[in-house]
PDB file of N, CA and C in Angstrom:
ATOM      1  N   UNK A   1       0.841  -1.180   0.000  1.00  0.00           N
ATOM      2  CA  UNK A   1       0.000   0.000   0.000  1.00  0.00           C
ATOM      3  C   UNK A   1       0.883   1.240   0.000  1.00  0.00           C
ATOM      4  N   UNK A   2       0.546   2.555  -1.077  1.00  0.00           N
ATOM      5  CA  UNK A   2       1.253   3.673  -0.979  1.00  0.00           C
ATOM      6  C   UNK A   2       0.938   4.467  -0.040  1.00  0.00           C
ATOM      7  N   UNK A   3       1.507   4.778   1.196  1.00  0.00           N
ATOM      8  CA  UNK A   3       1.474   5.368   1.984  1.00  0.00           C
ATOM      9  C   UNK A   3       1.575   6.945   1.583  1.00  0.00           C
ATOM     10  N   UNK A   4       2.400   7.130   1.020  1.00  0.00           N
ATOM     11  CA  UNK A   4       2.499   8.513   0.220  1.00  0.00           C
ATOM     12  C   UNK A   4       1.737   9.750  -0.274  1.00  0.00           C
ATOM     13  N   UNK A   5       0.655   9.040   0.154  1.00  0.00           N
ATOM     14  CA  UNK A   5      -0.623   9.294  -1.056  1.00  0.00           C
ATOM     15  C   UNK A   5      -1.933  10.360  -0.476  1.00  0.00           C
ATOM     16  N   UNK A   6      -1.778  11.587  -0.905  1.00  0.00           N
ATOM     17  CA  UNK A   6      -2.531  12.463  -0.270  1.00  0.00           C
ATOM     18  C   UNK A   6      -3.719  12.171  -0.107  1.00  0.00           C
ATOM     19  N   UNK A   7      -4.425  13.241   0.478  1.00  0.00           N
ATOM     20  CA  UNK A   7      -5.868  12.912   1.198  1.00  0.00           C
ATOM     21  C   UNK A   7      -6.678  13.518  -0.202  1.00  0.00           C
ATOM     22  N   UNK A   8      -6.913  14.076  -1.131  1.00  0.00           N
ATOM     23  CA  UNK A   8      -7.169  14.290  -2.205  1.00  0.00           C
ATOM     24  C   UNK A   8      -6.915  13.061  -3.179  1.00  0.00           C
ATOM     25  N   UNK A   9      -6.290  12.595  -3.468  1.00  0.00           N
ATOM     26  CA  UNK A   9      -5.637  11.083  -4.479  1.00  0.00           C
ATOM     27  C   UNK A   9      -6.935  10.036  -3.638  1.00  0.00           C
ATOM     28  N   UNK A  10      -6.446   9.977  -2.698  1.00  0.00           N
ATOM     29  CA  UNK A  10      -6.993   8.697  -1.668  1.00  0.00           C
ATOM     30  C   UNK A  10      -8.729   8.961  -1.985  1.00  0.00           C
ATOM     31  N   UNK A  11      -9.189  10.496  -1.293  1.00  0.00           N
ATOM     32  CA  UNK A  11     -10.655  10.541  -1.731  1.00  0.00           C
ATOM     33  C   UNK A  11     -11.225   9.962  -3.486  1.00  0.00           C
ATOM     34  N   UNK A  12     -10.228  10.136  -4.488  1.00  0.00           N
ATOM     35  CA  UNK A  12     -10.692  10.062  -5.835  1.00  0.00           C
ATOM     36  C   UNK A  12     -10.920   8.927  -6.082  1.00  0.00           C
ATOM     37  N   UNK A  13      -9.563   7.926  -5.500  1.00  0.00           N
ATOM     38  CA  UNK A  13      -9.777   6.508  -5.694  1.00  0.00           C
ATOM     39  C   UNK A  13     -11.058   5.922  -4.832  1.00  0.00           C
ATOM     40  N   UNK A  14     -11.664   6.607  -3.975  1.00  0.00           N
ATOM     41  CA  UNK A  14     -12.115   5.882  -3.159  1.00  0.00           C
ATOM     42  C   UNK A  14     -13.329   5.967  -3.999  1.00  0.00           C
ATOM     43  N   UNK A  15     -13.905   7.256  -4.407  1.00  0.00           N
ATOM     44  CA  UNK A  15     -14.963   7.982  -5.559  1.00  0.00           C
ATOM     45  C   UNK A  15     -15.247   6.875  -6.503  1.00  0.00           C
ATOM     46  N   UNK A  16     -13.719   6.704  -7.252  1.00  0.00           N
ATOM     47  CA  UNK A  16     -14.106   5.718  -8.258  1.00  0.00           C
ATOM     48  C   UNK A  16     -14.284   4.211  -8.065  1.00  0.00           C
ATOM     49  N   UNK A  17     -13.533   3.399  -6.632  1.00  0.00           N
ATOM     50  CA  UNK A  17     -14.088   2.422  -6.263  1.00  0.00           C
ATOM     51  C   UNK A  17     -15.433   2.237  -6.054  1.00  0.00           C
ATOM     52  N   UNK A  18     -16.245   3.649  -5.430  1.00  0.00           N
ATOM     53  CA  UNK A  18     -17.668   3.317  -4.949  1.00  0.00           C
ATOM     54  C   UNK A  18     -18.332   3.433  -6.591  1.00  0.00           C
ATOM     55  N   UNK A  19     -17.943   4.211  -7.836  1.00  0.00           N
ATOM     56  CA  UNK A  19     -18.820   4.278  -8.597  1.00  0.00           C
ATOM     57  C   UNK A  19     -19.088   2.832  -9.727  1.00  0.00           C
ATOM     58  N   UNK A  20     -17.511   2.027  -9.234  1.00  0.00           N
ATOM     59  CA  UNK A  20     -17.818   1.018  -9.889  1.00  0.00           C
ATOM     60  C   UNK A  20     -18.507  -0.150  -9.228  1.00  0.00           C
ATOM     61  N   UNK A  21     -19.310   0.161  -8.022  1.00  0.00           N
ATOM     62  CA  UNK A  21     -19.919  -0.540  -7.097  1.00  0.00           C
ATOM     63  C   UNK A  21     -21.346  -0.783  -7.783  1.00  0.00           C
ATOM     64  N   UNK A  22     -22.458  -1.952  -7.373  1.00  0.00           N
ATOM     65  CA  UNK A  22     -23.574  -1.724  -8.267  1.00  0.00           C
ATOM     66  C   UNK A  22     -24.399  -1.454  -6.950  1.00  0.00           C
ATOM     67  N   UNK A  23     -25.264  -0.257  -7.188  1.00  0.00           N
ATOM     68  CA  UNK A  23     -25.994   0.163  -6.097  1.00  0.00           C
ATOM     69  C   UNK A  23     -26.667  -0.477  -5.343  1.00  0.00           C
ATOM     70  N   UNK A  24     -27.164   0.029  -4.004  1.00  0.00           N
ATOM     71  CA  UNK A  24     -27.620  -1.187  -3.138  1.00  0.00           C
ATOM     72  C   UNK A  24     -29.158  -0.182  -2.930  1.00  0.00           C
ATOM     73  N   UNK A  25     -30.155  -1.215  -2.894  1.00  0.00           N
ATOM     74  CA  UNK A  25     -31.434  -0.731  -2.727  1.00  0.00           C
ATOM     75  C   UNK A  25     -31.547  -0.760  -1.023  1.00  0.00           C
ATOM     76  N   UNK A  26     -32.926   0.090  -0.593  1.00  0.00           N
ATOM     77  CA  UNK A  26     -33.077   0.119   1.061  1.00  0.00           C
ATOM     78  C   UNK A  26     -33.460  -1.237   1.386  1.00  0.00           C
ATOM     79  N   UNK A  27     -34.200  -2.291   0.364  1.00  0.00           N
ATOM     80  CA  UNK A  27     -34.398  -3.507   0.989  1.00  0.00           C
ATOM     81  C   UNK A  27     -33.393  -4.117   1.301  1.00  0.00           C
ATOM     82  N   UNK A  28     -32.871  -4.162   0.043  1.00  0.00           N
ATOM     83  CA  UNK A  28     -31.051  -5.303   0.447  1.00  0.00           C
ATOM     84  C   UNK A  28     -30.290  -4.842   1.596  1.00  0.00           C
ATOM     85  N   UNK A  29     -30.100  -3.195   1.800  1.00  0.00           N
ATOM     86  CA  UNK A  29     -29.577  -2.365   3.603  1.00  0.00           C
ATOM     87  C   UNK A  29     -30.542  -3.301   4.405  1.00  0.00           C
ATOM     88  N   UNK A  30     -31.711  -3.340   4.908  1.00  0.00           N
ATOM     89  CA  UNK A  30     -32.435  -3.629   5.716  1.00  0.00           C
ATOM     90  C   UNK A  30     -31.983  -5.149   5.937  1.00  0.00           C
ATOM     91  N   UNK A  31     -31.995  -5.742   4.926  1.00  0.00           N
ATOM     92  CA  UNK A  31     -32.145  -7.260   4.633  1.00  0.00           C
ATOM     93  C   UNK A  31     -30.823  -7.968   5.389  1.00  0.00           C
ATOM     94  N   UNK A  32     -29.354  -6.622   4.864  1.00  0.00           N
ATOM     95  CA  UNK A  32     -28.043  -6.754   5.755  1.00  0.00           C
ATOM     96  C   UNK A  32     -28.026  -6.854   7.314  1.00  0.00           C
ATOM     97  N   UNK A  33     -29.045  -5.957   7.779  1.00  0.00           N
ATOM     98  CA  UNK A  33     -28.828  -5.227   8.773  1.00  0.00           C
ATOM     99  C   UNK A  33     -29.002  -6.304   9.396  1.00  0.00           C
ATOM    100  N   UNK A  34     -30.394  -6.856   9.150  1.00  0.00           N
ATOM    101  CA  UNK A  34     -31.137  -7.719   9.617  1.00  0.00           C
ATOM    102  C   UNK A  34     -30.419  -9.308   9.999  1.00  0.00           C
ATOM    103  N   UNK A  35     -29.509  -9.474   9.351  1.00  0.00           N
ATOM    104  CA  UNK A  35     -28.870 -10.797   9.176  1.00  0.00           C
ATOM    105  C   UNK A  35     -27.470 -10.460   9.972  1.00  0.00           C
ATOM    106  N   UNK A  36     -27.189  -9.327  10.392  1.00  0.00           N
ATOM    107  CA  UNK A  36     -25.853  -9.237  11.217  1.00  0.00           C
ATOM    108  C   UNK A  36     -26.614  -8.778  12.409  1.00  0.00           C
ATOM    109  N   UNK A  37     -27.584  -8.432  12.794  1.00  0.00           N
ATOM    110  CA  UNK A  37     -28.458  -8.470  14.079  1.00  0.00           C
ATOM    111  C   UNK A  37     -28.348  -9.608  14.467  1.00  0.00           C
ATOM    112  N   UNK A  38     -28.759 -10.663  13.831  1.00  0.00           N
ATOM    113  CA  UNK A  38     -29.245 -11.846  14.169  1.00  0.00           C
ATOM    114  C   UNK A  38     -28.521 -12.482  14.479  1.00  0.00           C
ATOM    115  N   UNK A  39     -27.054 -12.475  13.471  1.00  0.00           N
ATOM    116  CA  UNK A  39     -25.713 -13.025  13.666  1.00  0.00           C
ATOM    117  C   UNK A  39     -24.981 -12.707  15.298  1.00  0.00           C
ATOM    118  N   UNK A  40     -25.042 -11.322  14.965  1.00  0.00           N
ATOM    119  CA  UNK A  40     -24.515 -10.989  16.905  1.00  0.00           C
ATOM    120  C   UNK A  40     -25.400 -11.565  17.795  1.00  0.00           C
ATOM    121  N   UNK A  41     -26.823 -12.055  17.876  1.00  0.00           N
ATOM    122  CA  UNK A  41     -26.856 -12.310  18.744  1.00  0.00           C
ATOM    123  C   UNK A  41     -26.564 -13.649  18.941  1.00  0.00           C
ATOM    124  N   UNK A  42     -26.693 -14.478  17.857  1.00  0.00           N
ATOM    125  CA  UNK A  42     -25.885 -16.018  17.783  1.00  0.00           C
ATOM    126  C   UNK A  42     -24.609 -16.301  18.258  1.00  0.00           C
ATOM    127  N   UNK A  43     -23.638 -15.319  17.816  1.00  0.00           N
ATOM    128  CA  UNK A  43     -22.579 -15.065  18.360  1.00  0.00           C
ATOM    129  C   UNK A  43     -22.172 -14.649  20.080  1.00  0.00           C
ATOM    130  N   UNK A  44     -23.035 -13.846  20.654  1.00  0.00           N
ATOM    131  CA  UNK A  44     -23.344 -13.490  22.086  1.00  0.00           C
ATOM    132  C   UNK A  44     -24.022 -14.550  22.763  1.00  0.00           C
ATOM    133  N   UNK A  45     -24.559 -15.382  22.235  1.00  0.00           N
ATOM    134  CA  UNK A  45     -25.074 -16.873  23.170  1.00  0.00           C
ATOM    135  C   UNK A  45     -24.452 -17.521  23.310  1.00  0.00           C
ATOM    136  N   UNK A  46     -23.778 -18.129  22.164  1.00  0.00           N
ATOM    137  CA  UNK A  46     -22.544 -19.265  21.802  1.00  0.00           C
ATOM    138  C   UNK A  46     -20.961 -18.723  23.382  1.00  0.00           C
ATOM    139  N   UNK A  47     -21.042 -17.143  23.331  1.00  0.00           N
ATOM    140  CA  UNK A  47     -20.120 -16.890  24.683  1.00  0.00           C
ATOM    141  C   UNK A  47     -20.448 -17.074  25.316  1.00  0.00           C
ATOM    142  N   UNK A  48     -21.779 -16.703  26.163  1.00  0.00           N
ATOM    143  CA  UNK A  48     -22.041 -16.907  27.331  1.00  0.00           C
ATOM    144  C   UNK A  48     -22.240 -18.761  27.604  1.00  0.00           C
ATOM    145  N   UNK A  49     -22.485 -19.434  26.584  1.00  0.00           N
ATOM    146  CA  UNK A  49     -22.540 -20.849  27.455  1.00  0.00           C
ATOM    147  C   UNK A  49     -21.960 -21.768  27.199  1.00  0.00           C
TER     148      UNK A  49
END
């Protein structure tokens, strides 16, 4: 990784990583959310016992 690399450079690449992203609708967010909710709490039982 170029460390070198101004805060201007870094924002552009980041610009063009997200634009080659394919957009995410509010169901598919919700649908995420929903499945790493669920996950932590699977994960938080499995510690306690």
């Amino acid at each position: 990784m170029n460390y070198a690399i101004s805060f201007q450079e870094r924002a552009k690449l980041a610009l063009d990583l997200l634009s080659k992203q394919s957009p995410v609708t509010l169901t598919m967010a919700r649908n995420q959310a929903l499945k790493l909710k669920n996950l932590s709490k699977v994960e938080k039982k499995k510690k306690r016992g």
